[in-house]
C-alpha atoms as a PDB file:
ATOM      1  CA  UNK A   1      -8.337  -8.364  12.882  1.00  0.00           C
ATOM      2  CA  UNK A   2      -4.866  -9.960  13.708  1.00  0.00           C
ATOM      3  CA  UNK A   3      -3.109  -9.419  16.934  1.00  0.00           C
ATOM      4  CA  UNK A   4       0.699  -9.844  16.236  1.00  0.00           C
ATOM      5  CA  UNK A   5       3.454  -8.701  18.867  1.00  0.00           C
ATOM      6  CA  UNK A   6       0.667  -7.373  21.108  1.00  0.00           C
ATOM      7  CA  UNK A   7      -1.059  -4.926  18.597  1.00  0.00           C
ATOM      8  CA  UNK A   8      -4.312  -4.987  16.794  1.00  0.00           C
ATOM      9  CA  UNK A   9      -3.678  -4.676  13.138  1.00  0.00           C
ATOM     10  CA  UNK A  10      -7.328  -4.281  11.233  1.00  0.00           C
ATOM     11  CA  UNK A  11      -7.162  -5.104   7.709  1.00  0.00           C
ATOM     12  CA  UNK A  12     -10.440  -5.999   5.194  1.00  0.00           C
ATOM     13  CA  UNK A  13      -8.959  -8.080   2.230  1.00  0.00           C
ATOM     14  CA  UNK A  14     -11.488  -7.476  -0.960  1.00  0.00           C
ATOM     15  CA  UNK A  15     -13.141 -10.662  -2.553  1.00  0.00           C
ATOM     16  CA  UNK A  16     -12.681  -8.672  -5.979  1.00  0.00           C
ATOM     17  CA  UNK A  17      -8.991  -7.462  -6.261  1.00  0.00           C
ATOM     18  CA  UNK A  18      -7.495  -9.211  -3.248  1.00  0.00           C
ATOM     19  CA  UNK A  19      -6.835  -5.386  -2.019  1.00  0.00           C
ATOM     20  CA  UNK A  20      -5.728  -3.931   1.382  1.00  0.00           C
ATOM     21  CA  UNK A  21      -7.856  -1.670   3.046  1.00  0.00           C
ATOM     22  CA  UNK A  22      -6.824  -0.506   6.451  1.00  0.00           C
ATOM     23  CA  UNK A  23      -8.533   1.776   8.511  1.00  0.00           C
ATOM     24  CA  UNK A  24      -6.006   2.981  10.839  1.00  0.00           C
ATOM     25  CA  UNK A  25      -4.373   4.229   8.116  1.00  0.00           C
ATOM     26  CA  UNK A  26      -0.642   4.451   7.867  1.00  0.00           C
ATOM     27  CA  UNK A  27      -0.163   3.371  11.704  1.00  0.00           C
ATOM     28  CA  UNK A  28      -1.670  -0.144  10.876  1.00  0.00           C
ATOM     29  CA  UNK A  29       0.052  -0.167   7.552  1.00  0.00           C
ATOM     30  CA  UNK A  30       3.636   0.486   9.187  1.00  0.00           C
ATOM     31  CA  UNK A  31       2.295  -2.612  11.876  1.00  0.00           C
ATOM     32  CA  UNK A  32       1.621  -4.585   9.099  1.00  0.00           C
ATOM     33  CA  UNK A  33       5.098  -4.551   7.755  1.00  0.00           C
ATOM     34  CA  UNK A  34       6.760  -6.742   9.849  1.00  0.00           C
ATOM     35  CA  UNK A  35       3.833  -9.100   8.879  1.00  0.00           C
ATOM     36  CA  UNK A  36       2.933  -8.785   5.019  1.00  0.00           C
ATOM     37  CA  UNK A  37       3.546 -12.374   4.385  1.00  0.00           C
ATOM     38  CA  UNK A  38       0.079 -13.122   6.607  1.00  0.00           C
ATOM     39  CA  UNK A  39      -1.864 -10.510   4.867  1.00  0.00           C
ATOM     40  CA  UNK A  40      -0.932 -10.340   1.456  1.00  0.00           C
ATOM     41  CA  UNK A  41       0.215 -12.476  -1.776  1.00  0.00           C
ATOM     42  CA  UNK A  42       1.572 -11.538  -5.141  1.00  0.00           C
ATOM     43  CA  UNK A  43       0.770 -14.864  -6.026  1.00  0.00           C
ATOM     44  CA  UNK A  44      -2.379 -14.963  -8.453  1.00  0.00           C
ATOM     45  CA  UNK A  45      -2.054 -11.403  -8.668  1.00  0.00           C
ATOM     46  CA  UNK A  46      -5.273 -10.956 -10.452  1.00  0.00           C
ATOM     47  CA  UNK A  47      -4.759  -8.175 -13.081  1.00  0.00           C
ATOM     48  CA  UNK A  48      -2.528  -5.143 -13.610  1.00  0.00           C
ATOM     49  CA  UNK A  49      -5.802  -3.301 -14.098  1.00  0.00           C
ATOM     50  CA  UNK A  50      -5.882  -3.629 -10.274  1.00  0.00           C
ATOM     51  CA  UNK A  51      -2.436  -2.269  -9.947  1.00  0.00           C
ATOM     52  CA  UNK A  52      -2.988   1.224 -11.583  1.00  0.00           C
ATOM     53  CA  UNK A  53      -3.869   4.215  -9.268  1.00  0.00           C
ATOM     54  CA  UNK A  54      -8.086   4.456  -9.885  1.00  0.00           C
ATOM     55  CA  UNK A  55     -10.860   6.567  -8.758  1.00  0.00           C
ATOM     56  CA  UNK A  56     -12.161   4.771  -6.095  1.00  0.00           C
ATOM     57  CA  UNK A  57     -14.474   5.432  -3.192  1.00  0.00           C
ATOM     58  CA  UNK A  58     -13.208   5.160   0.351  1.00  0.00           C
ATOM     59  CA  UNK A  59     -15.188   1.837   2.060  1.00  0.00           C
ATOM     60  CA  UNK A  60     -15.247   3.834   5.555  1.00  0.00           C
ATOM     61  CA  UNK A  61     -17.067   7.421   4.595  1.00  0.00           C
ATOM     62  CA  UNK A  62     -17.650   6.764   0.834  1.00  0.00           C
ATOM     63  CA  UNK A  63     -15.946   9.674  -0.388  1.00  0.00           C
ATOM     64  CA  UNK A  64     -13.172  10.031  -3.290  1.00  0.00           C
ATOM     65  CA  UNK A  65      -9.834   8.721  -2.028  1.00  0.00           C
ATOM     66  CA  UNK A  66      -6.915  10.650  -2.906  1.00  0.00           C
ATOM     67  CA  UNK A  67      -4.107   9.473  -4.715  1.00  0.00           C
ATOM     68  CA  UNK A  68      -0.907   8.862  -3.587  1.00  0.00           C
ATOM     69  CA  UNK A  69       3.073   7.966  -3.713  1.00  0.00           C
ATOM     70  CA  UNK A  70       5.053   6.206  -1.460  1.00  0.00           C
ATOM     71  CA  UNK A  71       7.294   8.394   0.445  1.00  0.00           C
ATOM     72  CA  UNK A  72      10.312   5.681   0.385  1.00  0.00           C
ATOM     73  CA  UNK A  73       9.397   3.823  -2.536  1.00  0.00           C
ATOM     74  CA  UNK A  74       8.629   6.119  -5.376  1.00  0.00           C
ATOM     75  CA  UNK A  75       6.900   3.110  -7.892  1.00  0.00           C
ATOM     76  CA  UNK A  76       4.105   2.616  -5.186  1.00  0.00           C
ATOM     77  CA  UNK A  77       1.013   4.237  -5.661  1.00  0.00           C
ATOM     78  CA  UNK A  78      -2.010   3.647  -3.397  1.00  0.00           C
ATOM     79  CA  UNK A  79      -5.016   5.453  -2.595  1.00  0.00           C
ATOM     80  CA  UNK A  80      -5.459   7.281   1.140  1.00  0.00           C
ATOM     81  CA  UNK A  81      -8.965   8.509   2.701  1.00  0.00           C
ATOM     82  CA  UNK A  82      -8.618  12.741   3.392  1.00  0.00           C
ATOM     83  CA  UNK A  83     -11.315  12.716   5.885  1.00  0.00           C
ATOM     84  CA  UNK A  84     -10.876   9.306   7.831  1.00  0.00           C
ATOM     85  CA  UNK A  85      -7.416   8.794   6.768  1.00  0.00           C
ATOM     86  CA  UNK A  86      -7.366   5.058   5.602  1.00  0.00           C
ATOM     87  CA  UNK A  87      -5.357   3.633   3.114  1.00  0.00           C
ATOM     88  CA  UNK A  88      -5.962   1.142   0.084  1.00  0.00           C
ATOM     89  CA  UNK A  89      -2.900  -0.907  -0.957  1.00  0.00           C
ATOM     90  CA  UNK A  90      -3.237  -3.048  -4.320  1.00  0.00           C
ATOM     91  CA  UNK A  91      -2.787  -6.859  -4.048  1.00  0.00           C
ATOM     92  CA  UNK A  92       0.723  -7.343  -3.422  1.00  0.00           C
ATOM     93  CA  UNK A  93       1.949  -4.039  -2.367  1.00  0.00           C
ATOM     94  CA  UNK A  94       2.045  -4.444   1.411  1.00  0.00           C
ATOM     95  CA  UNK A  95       4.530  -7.293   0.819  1.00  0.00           C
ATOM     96  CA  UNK A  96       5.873  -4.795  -1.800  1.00  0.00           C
ATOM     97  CA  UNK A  97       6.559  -2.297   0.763  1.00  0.00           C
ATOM     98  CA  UNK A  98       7.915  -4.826   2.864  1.00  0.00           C
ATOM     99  CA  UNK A  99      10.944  -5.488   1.049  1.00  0.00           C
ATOM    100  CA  UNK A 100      12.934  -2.506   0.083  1.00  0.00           C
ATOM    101  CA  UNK A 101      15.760  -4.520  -1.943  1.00  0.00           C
ATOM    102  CA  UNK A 102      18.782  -2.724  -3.039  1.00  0.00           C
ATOM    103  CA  UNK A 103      18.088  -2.520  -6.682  1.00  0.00           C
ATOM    104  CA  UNK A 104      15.009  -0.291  -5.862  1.00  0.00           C
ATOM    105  CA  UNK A 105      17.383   1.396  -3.661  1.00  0.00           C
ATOM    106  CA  UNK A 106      19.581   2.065  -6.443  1.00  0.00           C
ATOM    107  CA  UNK A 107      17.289   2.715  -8.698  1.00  0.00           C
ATOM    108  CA  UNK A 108      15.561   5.514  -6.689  1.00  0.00           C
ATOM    109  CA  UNK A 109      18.823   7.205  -6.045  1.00  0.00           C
ATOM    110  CA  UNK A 110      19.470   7.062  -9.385  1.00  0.00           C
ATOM    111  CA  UNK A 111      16.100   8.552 -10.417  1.00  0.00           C
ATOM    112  CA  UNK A 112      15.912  11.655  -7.821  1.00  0.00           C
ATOM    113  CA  UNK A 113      19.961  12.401  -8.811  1.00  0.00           C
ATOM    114  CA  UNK A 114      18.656  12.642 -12.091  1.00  0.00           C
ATOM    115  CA  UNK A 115      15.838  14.674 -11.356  1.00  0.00           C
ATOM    116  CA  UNK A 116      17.866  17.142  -9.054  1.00  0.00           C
ATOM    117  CA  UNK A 117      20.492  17.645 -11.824  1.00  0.00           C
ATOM    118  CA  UNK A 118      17.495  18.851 -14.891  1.00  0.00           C
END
């Protein structure tokens, strides 16, 4: 656990992927934010088997995690606990999340425009 501008932000890096797991869920993830340089790296990103949406068990309660998309940022997909609420970010998607550039902006508007117009 970090404290950074006053708050607690809990976060269990994985020796295997280099993973996220936070189990405050999307509170600590939006607390994170400001901070993704300290708990994440896209450097050495292992593998982009570790990238792609999985089944995978939730490390809290050990049951199936759902999958899911980022709200802002449509080309993030993580993996969120149902029953405790937690949330699993890939290596280098917290810092991902971090940095909405204007491209993805773009490119987002560009997709759901598309997608409204079909």
């Amino acid at each position: 656990m970090k404290i950074l501008n006053g708050l607690p932000i809990s976060a269990l890096k994985c020796e295997g992927c280099a993973g996220l797991w936070f189990k405050d869920g999307q509170v600590a993830v939006e607390q994170a934010l400001e901070h993704a340089q300290i708990f994440d790296s896209a450097e050495n990103k292992a593998d982009d088997f570790f990238n792609q949406v999985r089944e995978i068990d939730c490390p809290e309660c050990a049951k199936p995690m759902s999958k899911m998309t980022d709200k802002t940022q449509f080309h993030i997909k993580y993996e969120m606990c149902t029953d405790c609420r937690g949330i699993f970010l890939d290596q280098g998607e917290l810092l991902d999340l971090s940095e909405f550039t204007l491209t993805e902006r773009l490119q987002q508007a560009i997709k759901t425009y598309q997608a409204n117009i079909k």
